[in-house]
Protein backbone atom coordinates (compact mmCIF):
# COMPACT_ATOMS: atom_id res chain seq x y z
CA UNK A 1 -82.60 22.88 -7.44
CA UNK A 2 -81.71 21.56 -4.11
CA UNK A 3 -81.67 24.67 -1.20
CA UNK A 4 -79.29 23.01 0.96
CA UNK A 5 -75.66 22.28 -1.08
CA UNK A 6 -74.78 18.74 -1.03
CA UNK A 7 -71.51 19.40 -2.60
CA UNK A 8 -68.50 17.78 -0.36
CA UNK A 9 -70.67 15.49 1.23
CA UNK A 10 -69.83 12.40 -1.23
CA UNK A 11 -67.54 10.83 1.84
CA UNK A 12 -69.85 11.18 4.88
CA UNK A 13 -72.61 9.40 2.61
CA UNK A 14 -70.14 6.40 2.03
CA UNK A 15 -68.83 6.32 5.55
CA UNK A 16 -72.69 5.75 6.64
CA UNK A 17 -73.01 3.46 4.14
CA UNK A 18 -69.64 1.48 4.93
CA UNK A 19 -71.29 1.80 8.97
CA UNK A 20 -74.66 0.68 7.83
CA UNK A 21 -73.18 -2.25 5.70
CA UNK A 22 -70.80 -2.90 8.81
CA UNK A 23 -72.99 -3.05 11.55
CA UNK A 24 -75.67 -5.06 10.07
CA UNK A 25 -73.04 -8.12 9.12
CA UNK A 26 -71.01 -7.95 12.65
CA UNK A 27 -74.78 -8.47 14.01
CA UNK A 28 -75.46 -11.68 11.34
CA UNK A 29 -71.66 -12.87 11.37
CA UNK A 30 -72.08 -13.10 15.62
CA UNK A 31 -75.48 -14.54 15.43
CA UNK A 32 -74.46 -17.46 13.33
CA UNK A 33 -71.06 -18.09 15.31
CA UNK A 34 -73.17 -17.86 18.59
CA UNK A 35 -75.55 -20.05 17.01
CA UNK A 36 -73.89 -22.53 14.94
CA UNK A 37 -75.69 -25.64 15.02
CA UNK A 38 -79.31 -23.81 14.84
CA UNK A 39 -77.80 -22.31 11.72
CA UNK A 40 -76.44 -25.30 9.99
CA UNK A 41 -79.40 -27.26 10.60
CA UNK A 42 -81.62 -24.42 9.22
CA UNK A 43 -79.71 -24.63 6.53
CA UNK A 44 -78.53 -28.01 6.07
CA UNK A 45 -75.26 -26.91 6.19
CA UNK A 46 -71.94 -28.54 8.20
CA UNK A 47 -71.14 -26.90 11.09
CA UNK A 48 -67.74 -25.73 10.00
CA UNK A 49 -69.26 -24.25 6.80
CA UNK A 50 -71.26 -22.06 9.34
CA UNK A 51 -68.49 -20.99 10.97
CA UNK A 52 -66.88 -19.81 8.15
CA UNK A 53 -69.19 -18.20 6.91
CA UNK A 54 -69.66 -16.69 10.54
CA UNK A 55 -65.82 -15.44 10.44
CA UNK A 56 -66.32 -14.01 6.81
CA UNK A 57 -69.46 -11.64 7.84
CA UNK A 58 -67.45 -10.44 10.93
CA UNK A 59 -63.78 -9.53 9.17
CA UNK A 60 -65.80 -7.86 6.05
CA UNK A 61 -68.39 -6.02 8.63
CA UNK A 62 -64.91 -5.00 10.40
CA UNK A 63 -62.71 -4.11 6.69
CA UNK A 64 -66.14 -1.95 5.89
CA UNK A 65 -66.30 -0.28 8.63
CA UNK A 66 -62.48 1.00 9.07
CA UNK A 67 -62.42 1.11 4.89
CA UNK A 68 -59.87 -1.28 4.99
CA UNK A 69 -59.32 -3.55 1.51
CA UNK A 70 -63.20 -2.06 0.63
CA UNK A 71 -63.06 -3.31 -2.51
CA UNK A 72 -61.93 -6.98 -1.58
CA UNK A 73 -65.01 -5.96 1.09
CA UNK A 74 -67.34 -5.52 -1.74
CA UNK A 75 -66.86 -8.48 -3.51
CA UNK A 76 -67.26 -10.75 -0.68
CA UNK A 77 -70.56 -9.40 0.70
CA UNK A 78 -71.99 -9.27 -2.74
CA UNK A 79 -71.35 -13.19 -3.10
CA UNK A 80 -72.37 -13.44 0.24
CA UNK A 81 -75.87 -11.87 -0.27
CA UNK A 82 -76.08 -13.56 -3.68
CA UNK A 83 -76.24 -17.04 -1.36
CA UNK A 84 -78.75 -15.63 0.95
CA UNK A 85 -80.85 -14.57 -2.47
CA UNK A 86 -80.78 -17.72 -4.15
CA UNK A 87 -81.45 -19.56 -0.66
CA UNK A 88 -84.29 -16.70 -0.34
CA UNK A 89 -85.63 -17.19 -3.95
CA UNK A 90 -84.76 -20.60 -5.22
CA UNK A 91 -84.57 -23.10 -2.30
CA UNK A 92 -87.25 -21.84 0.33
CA UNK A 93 -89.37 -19.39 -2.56
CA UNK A 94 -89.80 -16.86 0.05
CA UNK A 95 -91.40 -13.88 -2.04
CA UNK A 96 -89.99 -10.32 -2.54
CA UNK A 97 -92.28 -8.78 0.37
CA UNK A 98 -94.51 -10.52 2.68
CA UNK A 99 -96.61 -9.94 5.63
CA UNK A 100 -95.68 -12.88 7.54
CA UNK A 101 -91.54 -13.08 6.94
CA UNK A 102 -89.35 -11.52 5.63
CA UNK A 103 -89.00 -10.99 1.85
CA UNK A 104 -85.78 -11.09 -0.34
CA UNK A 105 -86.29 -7.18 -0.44
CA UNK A 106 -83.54 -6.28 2.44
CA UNK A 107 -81.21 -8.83 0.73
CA UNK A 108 -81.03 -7.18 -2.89
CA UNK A 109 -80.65 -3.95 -0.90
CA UNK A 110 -77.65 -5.06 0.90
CA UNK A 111 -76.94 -6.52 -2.33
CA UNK A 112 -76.62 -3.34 -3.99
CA UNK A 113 -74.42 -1.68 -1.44
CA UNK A 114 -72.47 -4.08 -1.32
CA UNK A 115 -71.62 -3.29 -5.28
CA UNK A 116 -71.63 0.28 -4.62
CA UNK A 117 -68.37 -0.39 -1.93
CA UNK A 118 -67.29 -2.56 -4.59
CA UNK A 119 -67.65 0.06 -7.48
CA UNK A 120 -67.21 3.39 -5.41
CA UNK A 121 -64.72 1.93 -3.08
CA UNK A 122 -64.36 4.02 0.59
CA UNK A 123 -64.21 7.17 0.02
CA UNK A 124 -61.41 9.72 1.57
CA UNK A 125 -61.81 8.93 5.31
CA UNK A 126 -60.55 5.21 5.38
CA UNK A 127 -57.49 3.42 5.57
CA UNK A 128 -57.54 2.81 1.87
CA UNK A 129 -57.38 6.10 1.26
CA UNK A 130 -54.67 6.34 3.77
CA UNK A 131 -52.62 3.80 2.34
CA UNK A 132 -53.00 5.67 -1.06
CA UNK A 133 -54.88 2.56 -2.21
CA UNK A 134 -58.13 4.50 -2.79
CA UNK A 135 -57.50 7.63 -5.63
């Protein structure tokens, strides 16, 4: 039995989860757009595929954030992050956790809250809920 009461406190939980989940891909989505031709040779990408990708992170770190289209959101960052894992895991075989880089470990997290927007949607303080697009 918890002492405190949690009760009511669903939608402040998903609005620091829609920051959290915000913030951190407005921070990668700038850092690849400031950095395009780093990024594309890292990954042996095009440029312009960078820069899409670049544009995506930023208006889905934005959509989280206001709880605009969350599920839409959701979707997108989880494909997004499913790259990043199987360019983690497959291509440079980076390991879960590691002393000397950084593991896939972060990714699967922001994998799974990226599904829990997806499957929990924004909660009642967002423009989905709003727009009556959110129950």
């Amino acid at each position: 039995m918890l002492l405190i009461p949690l009760e009511g406190w669903y939608d402040i939980g998903l609005i620091a989860l829609r920051l959290a989940i915000g913030i951190i891909f407005f921070y990668h989505g700038m850092q690849k757009l400031r950095n395009v031709h780093a990024t594309a040779d890292g990954l042996h990408w095009r440029p312009w595929r960078v820069v899409f990708l670049g544009l995506a992170e930023l208006f889905v770190s934005i959509t989280s954030i206001l709880g605009f289209l969350t599920e839409i959101a959701g979707i997108v960052l989880a494909v997004i992050m499913l790259g990043a894992l199987y360019y983690k895991i497959v291509v440079w075989k980076i390991p879960f956790s590691a002393h000397d880089k950084i593991g896939w470990e972060f990714d699967l997290l922001i994998l799974a809250a990226a599904l829990a927007l997806l499957l929990v949607g924004a909660g009642n303080f967002s423009i989905d809920s709003w727009m009556k697009w959110w129950p």
